[in-house]
N, C-alpha and C. Protein backbone atom coordinates (compact mmCIF):
# COMPACT_ATOMS: atom_id res chain seq x y z
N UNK A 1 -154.17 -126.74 50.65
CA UNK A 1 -155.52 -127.09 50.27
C UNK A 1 -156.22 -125.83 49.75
N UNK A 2 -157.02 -125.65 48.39
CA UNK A 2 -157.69 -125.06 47.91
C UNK A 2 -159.14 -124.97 48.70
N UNK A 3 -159.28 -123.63 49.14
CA UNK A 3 -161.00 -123.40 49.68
C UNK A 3 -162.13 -122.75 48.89
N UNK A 4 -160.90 -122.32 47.68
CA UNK A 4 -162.36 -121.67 47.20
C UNK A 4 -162.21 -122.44 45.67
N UNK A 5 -163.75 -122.35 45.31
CA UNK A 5 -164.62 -123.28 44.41
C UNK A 5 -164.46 -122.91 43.48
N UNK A 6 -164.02 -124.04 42.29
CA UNK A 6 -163.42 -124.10 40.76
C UNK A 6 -164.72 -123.03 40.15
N UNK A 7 -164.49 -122.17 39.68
CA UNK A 7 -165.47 -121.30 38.77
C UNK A 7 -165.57 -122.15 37.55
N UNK A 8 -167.05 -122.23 36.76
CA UNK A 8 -166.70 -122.87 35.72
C UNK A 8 -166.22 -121.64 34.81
N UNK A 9 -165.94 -122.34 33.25
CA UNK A 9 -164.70 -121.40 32.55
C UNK A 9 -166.25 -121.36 31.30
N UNK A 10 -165.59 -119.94 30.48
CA UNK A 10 -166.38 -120.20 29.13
C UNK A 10 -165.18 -120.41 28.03
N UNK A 11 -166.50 -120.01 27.23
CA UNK A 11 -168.02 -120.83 26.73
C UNK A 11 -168.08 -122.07 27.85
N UNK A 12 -169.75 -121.73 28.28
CA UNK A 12 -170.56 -122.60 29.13
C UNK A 12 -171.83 -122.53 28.32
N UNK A 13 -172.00 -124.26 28.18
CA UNK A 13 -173.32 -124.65 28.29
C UNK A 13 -174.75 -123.43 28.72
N UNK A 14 -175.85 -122.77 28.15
CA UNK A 14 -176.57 -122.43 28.91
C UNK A 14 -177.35 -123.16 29.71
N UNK A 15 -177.64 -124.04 29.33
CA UNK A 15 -178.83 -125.03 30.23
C UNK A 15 -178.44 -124.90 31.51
N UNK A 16 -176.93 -125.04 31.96
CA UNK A 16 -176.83 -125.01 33.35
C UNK A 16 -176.75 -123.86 34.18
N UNK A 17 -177.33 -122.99 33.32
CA UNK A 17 -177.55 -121.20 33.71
C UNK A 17 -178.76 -121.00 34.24
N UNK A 18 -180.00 -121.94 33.35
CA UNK A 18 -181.56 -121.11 33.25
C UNK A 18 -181.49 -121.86 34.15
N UNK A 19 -183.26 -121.51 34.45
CA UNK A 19 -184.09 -122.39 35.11
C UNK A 19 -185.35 -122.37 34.28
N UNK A 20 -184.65 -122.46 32.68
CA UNK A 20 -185.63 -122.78 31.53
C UNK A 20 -184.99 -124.73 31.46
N UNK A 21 -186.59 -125.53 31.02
CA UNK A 21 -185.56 -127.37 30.70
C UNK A 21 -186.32 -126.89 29.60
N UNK A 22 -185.63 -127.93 28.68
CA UNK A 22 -186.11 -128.38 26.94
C UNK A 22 -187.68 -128.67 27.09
N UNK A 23 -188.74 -128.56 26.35
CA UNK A 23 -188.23 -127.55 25.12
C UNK A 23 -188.21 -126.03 25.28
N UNK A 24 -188.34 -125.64 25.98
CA UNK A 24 -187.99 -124.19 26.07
C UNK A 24 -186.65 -123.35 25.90
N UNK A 25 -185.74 -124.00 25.97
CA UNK A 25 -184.33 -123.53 26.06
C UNK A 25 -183.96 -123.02 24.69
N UNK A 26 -183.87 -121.98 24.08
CA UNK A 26 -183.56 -121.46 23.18
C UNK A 26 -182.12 -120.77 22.80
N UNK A 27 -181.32 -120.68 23.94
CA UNK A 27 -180.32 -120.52 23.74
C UNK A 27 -178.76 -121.71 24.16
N UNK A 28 -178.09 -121.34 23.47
CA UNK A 28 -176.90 -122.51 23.54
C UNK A 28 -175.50 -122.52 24.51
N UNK A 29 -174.71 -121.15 24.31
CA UNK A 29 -173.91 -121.05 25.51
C UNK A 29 -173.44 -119.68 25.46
N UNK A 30 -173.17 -119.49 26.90
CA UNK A 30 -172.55 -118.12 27.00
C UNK A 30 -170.96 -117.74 26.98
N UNK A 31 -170.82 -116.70 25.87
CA UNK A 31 -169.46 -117.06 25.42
C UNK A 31 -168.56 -115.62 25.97
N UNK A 32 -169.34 -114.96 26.27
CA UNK A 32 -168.37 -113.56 27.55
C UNK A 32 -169.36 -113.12 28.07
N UNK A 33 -168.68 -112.92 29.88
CA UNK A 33 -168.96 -112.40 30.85
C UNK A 33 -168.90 -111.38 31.51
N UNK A 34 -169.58 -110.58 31.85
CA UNK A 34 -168.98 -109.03 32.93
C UNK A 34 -170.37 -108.96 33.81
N UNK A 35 -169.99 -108.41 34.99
CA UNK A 35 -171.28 -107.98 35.93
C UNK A 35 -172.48 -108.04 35.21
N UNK A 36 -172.50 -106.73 34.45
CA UNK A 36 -173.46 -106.36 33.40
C UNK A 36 -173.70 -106.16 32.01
N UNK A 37 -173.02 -107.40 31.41
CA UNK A 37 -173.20 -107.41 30.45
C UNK A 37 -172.07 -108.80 30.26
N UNK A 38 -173.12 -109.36 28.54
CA UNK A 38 -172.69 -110.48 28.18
C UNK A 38 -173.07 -111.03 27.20
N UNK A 39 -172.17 -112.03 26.22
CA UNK A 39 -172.60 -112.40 24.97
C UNK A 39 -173.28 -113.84 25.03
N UNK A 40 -174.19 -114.09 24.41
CA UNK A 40 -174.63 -115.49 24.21
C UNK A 40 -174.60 -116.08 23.06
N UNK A 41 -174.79 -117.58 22.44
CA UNK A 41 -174.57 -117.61 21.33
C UNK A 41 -175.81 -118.68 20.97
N UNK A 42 -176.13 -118.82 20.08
CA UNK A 42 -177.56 -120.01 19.22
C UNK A 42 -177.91 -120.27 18.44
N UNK A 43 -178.18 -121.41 17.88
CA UNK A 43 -178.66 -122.23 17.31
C UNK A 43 -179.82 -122.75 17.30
N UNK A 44 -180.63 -122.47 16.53
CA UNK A 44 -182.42 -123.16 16.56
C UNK A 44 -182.11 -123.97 15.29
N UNK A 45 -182.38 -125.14 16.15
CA UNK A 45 -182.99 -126.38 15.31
C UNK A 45 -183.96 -126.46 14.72
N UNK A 46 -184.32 -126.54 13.34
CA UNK A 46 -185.74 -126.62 12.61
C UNK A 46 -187.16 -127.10 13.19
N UNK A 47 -186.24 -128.16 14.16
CA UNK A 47 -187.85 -128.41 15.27
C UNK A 47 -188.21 -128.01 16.34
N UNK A 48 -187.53 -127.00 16.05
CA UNK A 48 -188.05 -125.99 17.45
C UNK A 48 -189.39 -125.62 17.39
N UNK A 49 -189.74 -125.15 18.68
CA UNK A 49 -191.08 -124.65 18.73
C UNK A 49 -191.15 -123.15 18.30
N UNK A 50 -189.92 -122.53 18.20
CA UNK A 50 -190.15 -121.12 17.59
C UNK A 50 -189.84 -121.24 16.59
N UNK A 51 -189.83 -122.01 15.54
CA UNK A 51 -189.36 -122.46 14.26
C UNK A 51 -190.83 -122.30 13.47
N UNK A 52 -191.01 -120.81 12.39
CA UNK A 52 -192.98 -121.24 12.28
C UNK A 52 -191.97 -122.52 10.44
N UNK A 53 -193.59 -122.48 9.93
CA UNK A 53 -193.40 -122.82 8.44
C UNK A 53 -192.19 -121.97 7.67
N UNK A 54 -191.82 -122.89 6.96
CA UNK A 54 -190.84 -122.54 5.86
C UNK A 54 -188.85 -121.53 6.49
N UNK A 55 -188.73 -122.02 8.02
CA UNK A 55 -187.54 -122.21 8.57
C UNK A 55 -187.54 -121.21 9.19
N UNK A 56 -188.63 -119.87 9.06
CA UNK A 56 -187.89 -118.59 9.66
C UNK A 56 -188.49 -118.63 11.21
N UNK A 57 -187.64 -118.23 12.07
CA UNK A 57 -187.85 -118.07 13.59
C UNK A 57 -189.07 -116.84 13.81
N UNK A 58 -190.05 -117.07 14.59
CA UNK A 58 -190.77 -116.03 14.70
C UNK A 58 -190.37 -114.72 15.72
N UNK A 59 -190.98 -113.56 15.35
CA UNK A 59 -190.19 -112.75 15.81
C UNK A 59 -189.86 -112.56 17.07
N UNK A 60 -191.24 -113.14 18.00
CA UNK A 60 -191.54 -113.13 19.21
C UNK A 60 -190.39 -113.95 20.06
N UNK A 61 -189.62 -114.69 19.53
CA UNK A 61 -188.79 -115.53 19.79
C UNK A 61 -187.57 -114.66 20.08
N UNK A 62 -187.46 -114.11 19.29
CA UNK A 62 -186.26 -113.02 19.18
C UNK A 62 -186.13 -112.62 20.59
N UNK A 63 -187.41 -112.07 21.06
CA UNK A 63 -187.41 -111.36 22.21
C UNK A 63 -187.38 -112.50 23.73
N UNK A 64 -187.59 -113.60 23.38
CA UNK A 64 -187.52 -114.46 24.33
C UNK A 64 -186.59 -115.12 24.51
N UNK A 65 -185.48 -114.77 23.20
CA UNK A 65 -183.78 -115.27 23.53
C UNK A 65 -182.71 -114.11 23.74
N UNK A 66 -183.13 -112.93 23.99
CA UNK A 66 -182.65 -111.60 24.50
C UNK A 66 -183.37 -112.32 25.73
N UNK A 67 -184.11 -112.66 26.75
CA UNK A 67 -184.72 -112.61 27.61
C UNK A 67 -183.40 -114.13 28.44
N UNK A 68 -183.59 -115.24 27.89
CA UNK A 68 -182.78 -116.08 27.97
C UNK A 68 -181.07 -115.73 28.11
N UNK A 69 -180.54 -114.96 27.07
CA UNK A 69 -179.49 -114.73 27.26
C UNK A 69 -178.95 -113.56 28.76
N UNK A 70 -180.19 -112.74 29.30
CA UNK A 70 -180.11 -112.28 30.13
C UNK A 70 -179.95 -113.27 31.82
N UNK A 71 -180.75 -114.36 31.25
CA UNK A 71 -181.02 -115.25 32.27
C UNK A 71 -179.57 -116.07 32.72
N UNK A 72 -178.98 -116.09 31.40
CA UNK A 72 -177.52 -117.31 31.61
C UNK A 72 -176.98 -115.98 31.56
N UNK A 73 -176.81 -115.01 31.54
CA UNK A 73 -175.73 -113.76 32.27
C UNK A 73 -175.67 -113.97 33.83
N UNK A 74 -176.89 -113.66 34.46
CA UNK A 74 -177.24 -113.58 35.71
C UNK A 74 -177.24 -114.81 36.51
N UNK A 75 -177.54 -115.99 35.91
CA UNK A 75 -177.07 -117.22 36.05
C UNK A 75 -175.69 -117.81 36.38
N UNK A 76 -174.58 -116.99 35.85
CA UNK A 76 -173.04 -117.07 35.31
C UNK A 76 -172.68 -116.37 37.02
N UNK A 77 -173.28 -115.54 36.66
CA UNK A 77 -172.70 -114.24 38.31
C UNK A 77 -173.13 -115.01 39.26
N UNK A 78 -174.48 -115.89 39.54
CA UNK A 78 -174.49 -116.58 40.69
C UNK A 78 -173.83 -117.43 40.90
N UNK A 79 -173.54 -118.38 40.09
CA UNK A 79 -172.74 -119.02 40.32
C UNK A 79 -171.41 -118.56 40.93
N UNK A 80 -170.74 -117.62 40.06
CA UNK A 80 -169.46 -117.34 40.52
C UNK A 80 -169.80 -116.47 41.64
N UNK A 81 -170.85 -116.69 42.39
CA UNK A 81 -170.84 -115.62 44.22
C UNK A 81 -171.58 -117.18 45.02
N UNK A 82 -171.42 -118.65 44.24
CA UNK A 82 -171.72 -119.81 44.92
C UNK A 82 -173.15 -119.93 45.27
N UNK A 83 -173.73 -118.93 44.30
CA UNK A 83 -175.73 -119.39 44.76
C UNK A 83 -175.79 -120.36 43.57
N UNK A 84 -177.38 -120.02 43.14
CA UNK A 84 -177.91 -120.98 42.24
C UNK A 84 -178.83 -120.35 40.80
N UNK A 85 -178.82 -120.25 39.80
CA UNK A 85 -179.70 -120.07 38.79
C UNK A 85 -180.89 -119.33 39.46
N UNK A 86 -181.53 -118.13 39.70
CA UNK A 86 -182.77 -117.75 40.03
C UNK A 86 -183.53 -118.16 38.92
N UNK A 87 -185.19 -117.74 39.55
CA UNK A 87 -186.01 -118.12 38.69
C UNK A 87 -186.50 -116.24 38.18
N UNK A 88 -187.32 -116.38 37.14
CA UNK A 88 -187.43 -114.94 36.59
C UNK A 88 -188.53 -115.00 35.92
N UNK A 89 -189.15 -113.66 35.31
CA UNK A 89 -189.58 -113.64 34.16
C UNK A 89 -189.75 -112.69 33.67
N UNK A 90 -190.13 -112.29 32.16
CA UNK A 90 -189.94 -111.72 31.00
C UNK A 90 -191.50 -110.27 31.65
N UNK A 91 -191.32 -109.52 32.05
CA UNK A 91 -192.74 -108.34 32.60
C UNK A 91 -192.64 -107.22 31.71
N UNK A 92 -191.96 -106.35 30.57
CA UNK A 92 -192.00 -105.71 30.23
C UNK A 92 -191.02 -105.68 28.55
N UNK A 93 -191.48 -105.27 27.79
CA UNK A 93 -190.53 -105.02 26.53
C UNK A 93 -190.96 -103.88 26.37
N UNK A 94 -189.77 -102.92 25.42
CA UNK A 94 -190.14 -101.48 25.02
C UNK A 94 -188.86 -101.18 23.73
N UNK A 95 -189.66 -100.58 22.72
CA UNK A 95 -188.69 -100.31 21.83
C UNK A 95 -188.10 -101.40 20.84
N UNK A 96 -188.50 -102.52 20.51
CA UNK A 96 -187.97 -103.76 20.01
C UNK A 96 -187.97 -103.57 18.36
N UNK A 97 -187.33 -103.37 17.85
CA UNK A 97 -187.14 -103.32 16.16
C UNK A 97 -186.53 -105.14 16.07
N UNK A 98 -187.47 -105.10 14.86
CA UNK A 98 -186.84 -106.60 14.08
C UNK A 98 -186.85 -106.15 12.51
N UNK A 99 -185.51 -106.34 12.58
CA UNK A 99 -184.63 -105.59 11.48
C UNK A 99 -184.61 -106.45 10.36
N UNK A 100 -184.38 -108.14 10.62
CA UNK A 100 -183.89 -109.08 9.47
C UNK A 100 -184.60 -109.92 10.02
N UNK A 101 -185.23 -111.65 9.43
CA UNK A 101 -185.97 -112.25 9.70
C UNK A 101 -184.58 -113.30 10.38
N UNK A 102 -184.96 -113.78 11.04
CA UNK A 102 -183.57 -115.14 11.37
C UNK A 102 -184.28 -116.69 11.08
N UNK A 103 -183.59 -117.57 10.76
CA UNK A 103 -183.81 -119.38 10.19
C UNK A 103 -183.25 -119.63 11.08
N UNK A 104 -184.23 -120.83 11.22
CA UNK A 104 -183.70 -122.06 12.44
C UNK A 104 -182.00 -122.87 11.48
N UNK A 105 -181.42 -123.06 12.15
CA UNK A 105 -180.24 -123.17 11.81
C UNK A 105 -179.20 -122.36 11.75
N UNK A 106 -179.25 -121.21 11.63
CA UNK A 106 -178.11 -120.39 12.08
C UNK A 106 -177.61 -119.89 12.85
N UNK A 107 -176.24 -119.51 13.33
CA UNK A 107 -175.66 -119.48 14.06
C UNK A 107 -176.07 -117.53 14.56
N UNK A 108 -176.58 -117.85 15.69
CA UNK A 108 -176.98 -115.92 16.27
C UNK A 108 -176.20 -116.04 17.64
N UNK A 109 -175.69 -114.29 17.85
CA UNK A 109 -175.19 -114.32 18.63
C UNK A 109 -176.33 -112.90 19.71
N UNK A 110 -175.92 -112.52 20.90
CA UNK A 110 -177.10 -111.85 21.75
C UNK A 110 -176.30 -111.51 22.50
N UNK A 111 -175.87 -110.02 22.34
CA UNK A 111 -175.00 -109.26 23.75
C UNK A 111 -176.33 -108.52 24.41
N UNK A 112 -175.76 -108.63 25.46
CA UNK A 112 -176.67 -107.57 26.94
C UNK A 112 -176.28 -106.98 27.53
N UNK A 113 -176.70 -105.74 27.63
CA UNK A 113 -175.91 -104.78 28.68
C UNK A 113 -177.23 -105.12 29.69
N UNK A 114 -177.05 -104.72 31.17
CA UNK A 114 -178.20 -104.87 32.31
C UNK A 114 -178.10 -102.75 32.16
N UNK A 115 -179.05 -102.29 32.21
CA UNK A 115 -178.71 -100.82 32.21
C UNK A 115 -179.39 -100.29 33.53
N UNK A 116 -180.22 -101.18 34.67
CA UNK A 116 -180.92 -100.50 35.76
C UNK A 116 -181.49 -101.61 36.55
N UNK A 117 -181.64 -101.41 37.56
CA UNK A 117 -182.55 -102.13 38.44
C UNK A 117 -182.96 -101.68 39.83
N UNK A 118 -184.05 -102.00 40.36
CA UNK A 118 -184.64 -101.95 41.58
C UNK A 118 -185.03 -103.14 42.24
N UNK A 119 -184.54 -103.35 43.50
CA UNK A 119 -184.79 -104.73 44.08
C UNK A 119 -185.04 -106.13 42.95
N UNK A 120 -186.03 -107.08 42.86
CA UNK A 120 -185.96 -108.00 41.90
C UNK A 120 -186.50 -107.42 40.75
N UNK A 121 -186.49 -106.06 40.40
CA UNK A 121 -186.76 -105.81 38.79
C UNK A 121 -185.68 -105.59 38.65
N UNK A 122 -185.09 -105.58 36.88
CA UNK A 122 -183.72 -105.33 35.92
C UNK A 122 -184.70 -105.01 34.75
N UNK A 123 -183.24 -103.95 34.57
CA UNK A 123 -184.14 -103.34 33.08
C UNK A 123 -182.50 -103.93 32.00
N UNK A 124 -183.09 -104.27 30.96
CA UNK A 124 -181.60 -104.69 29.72
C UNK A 124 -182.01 -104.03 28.87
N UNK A 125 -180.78 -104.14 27.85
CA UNK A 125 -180.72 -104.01 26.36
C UNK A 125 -180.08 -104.82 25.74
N UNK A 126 -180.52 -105.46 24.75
CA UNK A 126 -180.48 -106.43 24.03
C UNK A 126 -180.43 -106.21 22.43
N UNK A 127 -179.40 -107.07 21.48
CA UNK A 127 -179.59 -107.58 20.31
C UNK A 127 -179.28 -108.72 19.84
N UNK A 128 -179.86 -109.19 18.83
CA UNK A 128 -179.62 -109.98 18.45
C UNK A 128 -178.71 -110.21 16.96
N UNK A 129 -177.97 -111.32 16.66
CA UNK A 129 -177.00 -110.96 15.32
C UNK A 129 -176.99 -112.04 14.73
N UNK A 130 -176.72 -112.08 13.27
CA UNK A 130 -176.20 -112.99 12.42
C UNK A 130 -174.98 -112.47 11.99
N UNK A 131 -173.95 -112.83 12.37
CA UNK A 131 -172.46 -111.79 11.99
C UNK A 131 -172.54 -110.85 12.20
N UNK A 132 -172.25 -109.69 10.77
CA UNK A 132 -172.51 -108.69 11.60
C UNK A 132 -173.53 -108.05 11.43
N UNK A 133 -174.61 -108.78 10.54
CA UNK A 133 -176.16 -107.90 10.49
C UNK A 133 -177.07 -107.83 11.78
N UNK A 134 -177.34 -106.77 12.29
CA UNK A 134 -178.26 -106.76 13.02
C UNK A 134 -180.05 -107.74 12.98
N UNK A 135 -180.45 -108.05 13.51
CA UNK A 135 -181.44 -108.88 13.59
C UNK A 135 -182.64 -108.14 14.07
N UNK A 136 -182.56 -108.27 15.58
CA UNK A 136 -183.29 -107.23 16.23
C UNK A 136 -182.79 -106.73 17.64
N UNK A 137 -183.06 -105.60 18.19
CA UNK A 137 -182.97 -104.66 19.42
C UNK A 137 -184.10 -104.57 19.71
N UNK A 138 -183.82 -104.08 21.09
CA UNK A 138 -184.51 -103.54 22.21
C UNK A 138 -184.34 -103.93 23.52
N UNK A 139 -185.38 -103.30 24.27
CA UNK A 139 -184.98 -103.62 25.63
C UNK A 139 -186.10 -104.07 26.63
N UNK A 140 -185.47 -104.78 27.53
CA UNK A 140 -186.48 -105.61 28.20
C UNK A 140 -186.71 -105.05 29.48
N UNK A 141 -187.53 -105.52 30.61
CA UNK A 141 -187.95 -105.79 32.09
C UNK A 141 -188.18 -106.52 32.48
N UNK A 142 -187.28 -107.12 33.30
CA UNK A 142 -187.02 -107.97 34.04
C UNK A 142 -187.13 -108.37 35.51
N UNK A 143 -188.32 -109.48 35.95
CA UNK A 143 -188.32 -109.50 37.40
C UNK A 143 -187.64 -110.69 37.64
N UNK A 144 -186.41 -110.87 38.55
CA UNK A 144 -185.79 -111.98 38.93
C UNK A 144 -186.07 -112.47 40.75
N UNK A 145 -186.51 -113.55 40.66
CA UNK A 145 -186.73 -113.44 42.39
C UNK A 145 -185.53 -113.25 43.09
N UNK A 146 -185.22 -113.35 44.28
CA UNK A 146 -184.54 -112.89 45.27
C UNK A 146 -183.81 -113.77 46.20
């Protein structure tokens, strides 16, 4: 008899990472894993809410799916130690360049390194990609509860 619990495998779904529901969910699935660090991948649908006029994603968005993809990283690790999705939120940005504009419809991808933390704060670094053009960087602060 098997005792210990089927890990799920990737690419995973993010939804079952956050403790973001639609419409907020901006990112799609997480496609590699490590302690501290991890890739995500997305798709914005034209009717998104970060979708402004004429298809392009606003920038602010950028920074709130670096924020997301941090969430289904840390999401991924609880699971595989048998907790549950914490809840979090977005307390600090610093340094954020937006390099290229991104459209709802294309395919972006969002690696994270975690580079620090103290009790429920995390500090990341984040970008975002269309292949291989850069989009935007920077890095976030992060309070995750406990």
């Amino acid at each position: 008899m098997n005792h210990f619990p089927t890990l799920p495998t990737l690419p995973m779904p993010a939804a079952g990472l956050l403790p973001h529901r639609p419409p907020m969910v901006f990112v799609d699935r997480l496609l590699e894993w490590e302690p501290d660090a991890g890739l995500v991948e997305a798709v914005v649908p034209a009717e998104s809410l970060i979708a402004a006029p004429g298809g392009f994603l606003e920038p602010a968005a950028l920074v709130e799916m670096v924020a997301q993809a941090c969430a289904a990283i840390r999401g991924y690790s609880a699971l595989r130690s048998g907790g549950a999705p914490a809840r979090g939120a977005l307390v600090g940005i610093t340094g954020f360049e937006f390099l290229q504009r991104a459209r709802a419809g294309e395919l972006l991808r969002i690696a994270i390194r975690f580079t620090g933390g103290i009790g429920p704060f995390h500090a990341a670094e984040g970008e975002v990609r269309r292949g291989d053009a850069p989009l935007a960087r920077g890095s976030l602060k992060l309070w995750v509860s406990e």
